[in-house]
PDB file of N, CA and C in Angstrom:
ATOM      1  N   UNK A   1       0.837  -1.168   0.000  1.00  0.00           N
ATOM      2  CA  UNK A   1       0.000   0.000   0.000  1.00  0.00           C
ATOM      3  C   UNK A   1       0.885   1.235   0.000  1.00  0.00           C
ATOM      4  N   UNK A   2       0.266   1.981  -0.756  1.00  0.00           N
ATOM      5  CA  UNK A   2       1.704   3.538  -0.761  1.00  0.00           C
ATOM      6  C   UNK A   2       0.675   4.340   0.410  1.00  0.00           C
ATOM      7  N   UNK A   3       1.650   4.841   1.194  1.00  0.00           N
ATOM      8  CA  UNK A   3       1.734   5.686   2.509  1.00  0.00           C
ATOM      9  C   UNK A   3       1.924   7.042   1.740  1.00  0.00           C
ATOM     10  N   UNK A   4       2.954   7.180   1.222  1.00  0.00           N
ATOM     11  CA  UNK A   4       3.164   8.648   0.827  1.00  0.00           C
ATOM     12  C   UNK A   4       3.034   8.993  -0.563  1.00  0.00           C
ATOM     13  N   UNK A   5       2.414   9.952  -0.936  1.00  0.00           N
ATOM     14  CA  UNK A   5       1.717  10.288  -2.562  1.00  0.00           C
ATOM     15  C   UNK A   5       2.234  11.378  -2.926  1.00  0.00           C
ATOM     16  N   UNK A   6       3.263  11.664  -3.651  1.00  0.00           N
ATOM     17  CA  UNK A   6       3.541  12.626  -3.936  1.00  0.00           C
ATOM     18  C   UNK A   6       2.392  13.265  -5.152  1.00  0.00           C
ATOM     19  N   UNK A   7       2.479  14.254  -5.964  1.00  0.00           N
ATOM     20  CA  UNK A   7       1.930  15.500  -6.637  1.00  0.00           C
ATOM     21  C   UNK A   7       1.842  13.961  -7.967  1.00  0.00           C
ATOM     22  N   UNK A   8       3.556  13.850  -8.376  1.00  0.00           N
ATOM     23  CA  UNK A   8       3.751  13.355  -9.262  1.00  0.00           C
ATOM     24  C   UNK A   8       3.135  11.536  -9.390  1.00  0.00           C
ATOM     25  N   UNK A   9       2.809  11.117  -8.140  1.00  0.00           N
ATOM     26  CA  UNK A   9       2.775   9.716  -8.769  1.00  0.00           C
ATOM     27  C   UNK A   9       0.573  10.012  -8.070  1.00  0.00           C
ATOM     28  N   UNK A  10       0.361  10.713  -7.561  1.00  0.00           N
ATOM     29  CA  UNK A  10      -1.071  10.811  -8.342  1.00  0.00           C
ATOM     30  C   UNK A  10      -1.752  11.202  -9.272  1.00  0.00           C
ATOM     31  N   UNK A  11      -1.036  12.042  -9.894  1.00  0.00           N
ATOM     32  CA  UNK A  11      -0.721  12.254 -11.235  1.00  0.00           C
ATOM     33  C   UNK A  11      -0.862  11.392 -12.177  1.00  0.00           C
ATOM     34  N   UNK A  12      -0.071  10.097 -12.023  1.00  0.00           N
ATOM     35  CA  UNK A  12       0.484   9.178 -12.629  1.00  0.00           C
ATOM     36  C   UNK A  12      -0.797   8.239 -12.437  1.00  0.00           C
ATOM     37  N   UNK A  13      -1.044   7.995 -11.344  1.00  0.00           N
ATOM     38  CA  UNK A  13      -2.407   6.750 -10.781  1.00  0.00           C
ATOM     39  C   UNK A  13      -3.591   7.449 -12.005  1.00  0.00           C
ATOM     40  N   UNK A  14      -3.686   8.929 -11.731  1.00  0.00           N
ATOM     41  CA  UNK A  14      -4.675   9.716 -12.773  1.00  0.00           C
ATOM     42  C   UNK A  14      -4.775   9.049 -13.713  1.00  0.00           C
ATOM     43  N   UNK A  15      -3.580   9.480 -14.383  1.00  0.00           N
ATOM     44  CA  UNK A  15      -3.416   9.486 -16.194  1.00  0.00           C
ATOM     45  C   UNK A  15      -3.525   8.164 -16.119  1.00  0.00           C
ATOM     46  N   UNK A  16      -3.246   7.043 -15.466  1.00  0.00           N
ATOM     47  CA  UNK A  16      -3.556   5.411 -15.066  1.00  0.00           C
ATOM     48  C   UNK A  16      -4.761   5.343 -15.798  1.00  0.00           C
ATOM     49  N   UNK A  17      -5.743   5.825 -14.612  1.00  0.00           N
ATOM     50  CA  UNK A  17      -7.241   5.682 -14.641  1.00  0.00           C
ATOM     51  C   UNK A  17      -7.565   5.953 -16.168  1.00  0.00           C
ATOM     52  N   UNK A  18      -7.439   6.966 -16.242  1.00  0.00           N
ATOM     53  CA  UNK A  18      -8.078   7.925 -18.013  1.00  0.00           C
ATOM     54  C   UNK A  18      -7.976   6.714 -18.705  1.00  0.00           C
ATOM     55  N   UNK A  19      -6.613   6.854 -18.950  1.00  0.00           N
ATOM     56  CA  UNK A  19      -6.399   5.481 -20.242  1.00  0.00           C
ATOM     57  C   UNK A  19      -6.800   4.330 -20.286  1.00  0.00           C
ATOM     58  N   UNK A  20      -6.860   3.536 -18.989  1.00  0.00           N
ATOM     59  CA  UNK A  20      -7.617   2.374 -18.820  1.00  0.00           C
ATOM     60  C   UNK A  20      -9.284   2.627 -19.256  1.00  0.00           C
ATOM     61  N   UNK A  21      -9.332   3.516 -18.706  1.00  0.00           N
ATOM     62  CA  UNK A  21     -11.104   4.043 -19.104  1.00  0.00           C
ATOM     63  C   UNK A  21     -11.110   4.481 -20.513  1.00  0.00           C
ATOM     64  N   UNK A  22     -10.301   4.986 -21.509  1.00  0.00           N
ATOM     65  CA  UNK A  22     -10.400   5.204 -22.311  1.00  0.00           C
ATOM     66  C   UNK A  22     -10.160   4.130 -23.341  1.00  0.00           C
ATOM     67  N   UNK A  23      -9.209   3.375 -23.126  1.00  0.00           N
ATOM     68  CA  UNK A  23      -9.443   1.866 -23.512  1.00  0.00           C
ATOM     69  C   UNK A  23     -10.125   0.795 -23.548  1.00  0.00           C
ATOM     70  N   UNK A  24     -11.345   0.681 -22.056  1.00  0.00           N
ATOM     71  CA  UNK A  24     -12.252  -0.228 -21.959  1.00  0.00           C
ATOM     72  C   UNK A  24     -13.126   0.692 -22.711  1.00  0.00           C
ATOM     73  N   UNK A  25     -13.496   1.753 -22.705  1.00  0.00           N
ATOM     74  CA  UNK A  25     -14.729   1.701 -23.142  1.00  0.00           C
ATOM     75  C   UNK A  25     -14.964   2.492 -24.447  1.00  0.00           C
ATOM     76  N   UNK A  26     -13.471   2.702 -25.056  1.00  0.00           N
ATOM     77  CA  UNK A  26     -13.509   3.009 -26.745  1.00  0.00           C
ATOM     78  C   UNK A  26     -13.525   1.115 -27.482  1.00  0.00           C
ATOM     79  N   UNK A  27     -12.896   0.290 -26.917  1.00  0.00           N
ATOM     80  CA  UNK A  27     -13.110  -0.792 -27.222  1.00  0.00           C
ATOM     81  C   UNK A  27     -14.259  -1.490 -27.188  1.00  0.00           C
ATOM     82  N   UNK A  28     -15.403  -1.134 -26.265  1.00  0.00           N
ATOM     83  CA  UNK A  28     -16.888  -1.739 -26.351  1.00  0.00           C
ATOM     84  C   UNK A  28     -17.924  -0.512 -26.283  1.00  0.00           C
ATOM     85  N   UNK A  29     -17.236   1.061 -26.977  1.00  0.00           N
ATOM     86  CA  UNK A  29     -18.269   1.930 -27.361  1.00  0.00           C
ATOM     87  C   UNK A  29     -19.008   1.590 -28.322  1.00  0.00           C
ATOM     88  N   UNK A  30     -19.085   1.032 -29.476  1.00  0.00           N
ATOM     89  CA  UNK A  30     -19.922   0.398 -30.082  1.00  0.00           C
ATOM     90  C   UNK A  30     -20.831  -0.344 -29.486  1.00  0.00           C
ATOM     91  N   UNK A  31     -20.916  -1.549 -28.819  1.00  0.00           N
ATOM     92  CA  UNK A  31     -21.747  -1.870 -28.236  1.00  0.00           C
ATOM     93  C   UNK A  31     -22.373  -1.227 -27.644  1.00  0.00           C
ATOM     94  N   UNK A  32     -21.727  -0.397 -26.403  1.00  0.00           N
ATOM     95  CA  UNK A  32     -22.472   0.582 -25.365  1.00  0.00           C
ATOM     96  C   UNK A  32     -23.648   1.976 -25.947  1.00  0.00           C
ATOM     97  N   UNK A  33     -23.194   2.398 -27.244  1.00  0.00           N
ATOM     98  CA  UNK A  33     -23.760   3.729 -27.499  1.00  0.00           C
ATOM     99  C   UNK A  33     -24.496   3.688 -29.049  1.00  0.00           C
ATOM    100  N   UNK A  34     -24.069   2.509 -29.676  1.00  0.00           N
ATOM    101  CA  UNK A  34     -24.956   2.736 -31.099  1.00  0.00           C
ATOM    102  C   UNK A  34     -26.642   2.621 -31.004  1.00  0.00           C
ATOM    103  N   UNK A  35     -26.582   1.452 -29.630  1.00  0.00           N
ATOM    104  CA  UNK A  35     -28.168   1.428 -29.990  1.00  0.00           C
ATOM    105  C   UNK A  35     -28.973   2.064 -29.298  1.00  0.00           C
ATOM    106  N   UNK A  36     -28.422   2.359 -28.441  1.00  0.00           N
ATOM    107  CA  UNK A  36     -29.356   3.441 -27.052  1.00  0.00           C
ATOM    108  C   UNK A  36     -29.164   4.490 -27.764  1.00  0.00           C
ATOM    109  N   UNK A  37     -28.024   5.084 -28.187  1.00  0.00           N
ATOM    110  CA  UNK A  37     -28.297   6.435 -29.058  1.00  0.00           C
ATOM    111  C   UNK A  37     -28.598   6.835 -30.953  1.00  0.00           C
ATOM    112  N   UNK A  38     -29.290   5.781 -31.128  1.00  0.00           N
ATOM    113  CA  UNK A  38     -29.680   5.287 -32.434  1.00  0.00           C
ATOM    114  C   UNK A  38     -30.509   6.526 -33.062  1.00  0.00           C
ATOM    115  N   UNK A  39     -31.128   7.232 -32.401  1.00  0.00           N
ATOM    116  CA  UNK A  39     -31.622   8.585 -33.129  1.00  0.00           C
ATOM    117  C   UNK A  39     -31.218   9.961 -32.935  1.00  0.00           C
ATOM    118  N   UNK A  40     -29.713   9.538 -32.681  1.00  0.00           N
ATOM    119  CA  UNK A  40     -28.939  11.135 -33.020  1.00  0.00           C
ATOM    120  C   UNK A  40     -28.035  10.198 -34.322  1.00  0.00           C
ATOM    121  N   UNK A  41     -28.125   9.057 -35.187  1.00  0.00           N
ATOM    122  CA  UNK A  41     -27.919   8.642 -36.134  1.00  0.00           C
ATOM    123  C   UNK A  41     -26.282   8.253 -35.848  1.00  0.00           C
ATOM    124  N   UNK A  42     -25.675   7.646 -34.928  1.00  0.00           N
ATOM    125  CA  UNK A  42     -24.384   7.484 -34.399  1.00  0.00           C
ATOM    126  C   UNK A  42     -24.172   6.076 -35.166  1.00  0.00           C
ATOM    127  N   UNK A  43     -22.924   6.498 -35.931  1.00  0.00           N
ATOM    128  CA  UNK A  43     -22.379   5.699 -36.467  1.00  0.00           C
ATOM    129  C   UNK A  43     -21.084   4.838 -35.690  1.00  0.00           C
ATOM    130  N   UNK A  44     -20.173   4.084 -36.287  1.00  0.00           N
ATOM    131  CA  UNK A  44     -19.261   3.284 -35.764  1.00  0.00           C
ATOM    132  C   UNK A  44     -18.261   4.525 -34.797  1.00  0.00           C
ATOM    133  N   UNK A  45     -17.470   5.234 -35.527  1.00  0.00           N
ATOM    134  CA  UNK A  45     -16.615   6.555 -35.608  1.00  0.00           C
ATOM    135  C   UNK A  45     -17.005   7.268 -34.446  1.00  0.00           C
ATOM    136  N   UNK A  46     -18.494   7.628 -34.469  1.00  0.00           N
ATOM    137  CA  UNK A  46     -19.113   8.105 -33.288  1.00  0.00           C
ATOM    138  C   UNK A  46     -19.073   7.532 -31.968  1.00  0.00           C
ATOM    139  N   UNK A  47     -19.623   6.543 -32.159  1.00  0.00           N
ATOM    140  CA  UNK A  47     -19.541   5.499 -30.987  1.00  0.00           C
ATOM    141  C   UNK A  47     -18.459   5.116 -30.604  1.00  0.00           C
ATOM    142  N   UNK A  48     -17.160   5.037 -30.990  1.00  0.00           N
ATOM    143  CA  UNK A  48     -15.964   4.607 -30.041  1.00  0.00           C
ATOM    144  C   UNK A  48     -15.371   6.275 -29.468  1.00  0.00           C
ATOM    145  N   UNK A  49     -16.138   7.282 -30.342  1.00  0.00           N
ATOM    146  CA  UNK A  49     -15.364   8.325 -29.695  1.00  0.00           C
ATOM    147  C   UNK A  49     -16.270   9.071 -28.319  1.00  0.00           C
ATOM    148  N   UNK A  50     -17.473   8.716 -28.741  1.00  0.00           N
ATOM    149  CA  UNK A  50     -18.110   8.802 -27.338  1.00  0.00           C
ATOM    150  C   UNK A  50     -17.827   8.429 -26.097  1.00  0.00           C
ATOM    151  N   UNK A  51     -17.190   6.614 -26.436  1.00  0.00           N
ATOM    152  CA  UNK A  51     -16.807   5.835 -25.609  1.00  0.00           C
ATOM    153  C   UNK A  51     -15.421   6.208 -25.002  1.00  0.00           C
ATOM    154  N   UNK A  52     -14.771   6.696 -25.628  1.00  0.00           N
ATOM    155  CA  UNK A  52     -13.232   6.955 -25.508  1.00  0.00           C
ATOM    156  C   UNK A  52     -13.317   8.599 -24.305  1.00  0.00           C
ATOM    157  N   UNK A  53     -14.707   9.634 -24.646  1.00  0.00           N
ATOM    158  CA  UNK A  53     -14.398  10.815 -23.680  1.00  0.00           C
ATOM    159  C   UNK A  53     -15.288  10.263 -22.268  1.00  0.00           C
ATOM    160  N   UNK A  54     -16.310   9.141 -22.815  1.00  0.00           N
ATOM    161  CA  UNK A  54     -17.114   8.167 -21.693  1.00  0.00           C
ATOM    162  C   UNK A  54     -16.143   7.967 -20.701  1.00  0.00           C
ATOM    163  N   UNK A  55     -15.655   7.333 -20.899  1.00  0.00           N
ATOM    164  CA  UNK A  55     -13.983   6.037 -19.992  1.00  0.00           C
ATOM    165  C   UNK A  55     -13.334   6.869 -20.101  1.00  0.00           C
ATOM    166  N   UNK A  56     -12.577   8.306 -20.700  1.00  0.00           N
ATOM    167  CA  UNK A  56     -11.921   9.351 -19.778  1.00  0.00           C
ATOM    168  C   UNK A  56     -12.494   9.996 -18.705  1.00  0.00           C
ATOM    169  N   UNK A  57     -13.479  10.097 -18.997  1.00  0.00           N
ATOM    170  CA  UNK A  57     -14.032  10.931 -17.658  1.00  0.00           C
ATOM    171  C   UNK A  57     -14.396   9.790 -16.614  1.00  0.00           C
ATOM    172  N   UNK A  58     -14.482   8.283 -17.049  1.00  0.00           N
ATOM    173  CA  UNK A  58     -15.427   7.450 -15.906  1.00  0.00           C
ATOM    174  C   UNK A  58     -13.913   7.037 -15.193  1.00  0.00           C
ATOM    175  N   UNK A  59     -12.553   6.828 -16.090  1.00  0.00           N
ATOM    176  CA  UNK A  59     -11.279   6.533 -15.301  1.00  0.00           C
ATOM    177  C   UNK A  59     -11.103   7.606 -14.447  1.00  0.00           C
ATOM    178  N   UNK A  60     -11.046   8.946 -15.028  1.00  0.00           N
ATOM    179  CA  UNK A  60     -10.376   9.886 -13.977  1.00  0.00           C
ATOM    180  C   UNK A  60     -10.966   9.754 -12.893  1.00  0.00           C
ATOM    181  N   UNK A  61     -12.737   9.890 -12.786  1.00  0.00           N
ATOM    182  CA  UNK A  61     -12.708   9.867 -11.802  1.00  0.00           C
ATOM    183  C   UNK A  61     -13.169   8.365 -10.715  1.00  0.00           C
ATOM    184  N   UNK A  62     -13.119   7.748 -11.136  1.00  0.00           N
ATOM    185  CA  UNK A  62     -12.603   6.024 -10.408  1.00  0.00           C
ATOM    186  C   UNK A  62     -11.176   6.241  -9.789  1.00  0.00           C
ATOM    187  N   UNK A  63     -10.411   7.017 -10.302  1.00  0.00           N
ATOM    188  CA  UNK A  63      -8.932   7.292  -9.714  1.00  0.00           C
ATOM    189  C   UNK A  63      -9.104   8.469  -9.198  1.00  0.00           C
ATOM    190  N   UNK A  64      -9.360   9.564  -8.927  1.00  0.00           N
ATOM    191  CA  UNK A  64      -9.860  10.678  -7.540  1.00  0.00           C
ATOM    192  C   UNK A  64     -10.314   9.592  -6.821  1.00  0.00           C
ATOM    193  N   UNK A  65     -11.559   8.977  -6.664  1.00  0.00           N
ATOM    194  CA  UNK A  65     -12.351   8.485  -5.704  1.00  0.00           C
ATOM    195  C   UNK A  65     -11.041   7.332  -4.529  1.00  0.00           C
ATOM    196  N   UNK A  66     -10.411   6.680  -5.906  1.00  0.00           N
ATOM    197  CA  UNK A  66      -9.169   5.673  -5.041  1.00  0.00           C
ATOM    198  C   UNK A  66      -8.104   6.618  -4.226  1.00  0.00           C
ATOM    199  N   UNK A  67      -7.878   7.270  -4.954  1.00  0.00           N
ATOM    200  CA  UNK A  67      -6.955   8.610  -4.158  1.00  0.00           C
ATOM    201  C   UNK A  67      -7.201   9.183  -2.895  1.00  0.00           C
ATOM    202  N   UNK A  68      -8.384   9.376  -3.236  1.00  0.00           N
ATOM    203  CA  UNK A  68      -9.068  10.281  -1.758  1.00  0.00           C
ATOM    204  C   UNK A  68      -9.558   9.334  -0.246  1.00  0.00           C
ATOM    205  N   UNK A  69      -9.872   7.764  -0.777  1.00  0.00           N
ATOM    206  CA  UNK A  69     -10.341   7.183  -0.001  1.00  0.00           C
ATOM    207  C   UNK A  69      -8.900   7.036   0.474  1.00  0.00           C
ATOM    208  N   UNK A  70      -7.881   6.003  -0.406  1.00  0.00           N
ATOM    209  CA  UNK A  70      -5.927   5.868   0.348  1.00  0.00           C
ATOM    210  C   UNK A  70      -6.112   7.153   0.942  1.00  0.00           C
ATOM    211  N   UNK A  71      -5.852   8.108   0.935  1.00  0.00           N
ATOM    212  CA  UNK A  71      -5.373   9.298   1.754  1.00  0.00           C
ATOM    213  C   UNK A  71      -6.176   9.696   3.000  1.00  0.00           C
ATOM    214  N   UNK A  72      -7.237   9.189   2.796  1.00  0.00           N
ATOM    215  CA  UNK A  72      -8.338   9.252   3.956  1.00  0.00           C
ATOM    216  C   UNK A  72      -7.664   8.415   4.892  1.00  0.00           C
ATOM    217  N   UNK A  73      -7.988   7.165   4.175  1.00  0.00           N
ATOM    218  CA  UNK A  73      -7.653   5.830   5.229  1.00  0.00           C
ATOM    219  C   UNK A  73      -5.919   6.200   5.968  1.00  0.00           C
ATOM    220  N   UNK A  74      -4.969   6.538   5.064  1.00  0.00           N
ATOM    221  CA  UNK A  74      -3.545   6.856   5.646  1.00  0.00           C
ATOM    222  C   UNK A  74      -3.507   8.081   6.783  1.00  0.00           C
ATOM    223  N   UNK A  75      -4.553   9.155   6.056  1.00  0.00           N
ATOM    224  CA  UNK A  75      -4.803  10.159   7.152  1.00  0.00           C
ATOM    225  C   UNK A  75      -5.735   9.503   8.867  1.00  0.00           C
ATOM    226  N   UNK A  76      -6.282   8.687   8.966  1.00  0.00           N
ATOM    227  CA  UNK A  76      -6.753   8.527   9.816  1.00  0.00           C
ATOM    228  C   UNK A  76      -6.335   7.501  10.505  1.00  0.00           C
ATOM    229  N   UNK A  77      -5.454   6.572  10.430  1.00  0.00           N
ATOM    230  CA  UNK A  77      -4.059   6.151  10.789  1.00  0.00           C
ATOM    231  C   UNK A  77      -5.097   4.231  10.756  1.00  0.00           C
ATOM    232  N   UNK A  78      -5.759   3.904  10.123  1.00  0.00           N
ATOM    233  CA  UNK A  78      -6.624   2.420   9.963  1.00  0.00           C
ATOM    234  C   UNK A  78      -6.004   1.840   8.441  1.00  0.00           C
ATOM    235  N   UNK A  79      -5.094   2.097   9.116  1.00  0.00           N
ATOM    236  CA  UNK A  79      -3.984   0.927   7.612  1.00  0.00           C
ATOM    237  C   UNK A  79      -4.297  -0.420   7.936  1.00  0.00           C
ATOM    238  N   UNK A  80      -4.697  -1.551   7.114  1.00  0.00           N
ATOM    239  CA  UNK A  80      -4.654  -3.104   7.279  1.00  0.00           C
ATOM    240  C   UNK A  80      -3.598  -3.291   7.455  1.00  0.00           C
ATOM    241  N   UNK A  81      -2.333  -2.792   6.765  1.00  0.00           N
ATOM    242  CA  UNK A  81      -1.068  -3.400   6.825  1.00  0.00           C
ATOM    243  C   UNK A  81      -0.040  -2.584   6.786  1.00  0.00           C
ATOM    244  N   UNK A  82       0.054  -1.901   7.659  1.00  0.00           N
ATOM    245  CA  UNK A  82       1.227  -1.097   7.587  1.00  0.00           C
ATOM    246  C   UNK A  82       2.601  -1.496   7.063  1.00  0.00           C
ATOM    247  N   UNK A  83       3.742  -0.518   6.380  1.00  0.00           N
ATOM    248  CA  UNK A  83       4.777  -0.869   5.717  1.00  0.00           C
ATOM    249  C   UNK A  83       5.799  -0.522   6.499  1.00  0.00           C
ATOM    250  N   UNK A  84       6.607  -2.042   7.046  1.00  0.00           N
ATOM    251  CA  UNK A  84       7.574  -1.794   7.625  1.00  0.00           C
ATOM    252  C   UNK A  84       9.133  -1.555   7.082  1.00  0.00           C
ATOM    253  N   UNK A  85       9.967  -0.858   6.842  1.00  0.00           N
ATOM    254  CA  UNK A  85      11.050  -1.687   5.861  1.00  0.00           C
ATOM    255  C   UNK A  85      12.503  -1.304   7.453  1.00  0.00           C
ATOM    256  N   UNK A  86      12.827  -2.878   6.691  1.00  0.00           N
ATOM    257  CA  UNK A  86      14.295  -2.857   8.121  1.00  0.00           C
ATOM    258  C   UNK A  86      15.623  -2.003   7.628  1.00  0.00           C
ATOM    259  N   UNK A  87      15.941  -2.169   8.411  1.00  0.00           N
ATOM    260  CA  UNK A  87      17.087  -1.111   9.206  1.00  0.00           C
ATOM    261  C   UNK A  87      18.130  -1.562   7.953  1.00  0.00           C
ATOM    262  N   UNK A  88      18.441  -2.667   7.100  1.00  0.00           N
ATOM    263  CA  UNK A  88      19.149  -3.158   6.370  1.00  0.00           C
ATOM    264  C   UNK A  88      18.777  -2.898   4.726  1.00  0.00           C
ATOM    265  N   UNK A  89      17.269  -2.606   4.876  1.00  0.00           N
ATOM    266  CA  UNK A  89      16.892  -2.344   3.404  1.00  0.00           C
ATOM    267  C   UNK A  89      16.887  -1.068   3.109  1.00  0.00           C
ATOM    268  N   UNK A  90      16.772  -0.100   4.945  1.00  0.00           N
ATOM    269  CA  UNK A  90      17.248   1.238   4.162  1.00  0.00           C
ATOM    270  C   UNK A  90      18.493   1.952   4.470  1.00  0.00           C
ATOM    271  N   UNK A  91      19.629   0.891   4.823  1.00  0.00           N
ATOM    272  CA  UNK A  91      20.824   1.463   4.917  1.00  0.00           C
ATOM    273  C   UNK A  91      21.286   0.839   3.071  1.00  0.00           C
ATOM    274  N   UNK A  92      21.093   0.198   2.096  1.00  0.00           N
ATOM    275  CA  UNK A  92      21.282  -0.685   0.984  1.00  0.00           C
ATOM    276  C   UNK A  92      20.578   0.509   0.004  1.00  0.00           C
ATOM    277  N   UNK A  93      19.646   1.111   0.597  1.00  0.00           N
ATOM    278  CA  UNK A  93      18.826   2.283  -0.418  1.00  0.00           C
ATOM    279  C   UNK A  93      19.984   3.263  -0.405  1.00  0.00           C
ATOM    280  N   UNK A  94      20.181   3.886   0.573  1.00  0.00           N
ATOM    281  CA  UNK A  94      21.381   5.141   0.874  1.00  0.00           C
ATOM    282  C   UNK A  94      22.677   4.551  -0.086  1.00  0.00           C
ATOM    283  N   UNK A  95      22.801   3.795   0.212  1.00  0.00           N
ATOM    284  CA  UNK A  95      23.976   2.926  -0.257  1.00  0.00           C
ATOM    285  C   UNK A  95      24.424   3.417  -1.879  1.00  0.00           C
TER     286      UNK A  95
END
């Protein structure tokens, strides 16, 4: 479990989320949007690009929501498993 989050690696979990979301669901926007939106006349083209700003916006924020809950849970000190590292793994880091 990460304890400490910098700027840059939630950032990173972010841009995670987007793309995964923008990948699941430009890959089954067709399915998802041709037929429910069948009378604004949505073609193939349409439908994966719907799907593609769909699953950007549904990743980003699936990754805020994971963000905020870790930082909650780390802020309020109810870790399942806290991370210990020994006296040997961080004299070998310095190293």
């Amino acid at each position: 479990m990460i304890h400490d989050l910098t700027q840059e690696t939630a950032s990173l979990i972010k841009a995670f989320g987007i793309m995964m979301g923008e990948c699941l669901f430009g890959l089954y926007g067709p399915m998802l949007f041709i037929h429910p939106l069948r009378w604004f006349e949505i073609n193939l083209p349409g439908a994966i690009a719907i799907g593609v700003l769909f699953g950007a916006a549904a990743g980003y924020g699936v990754a805020t929501v994971a963000l905020q809950f870790l930082r909650r849970e780390t802020a309020s000190g109810r870790q399942q498993r806290p991370m210990v590292a020994s006296a040997q793994l961080a004299a070998n880091l310095r190293a």
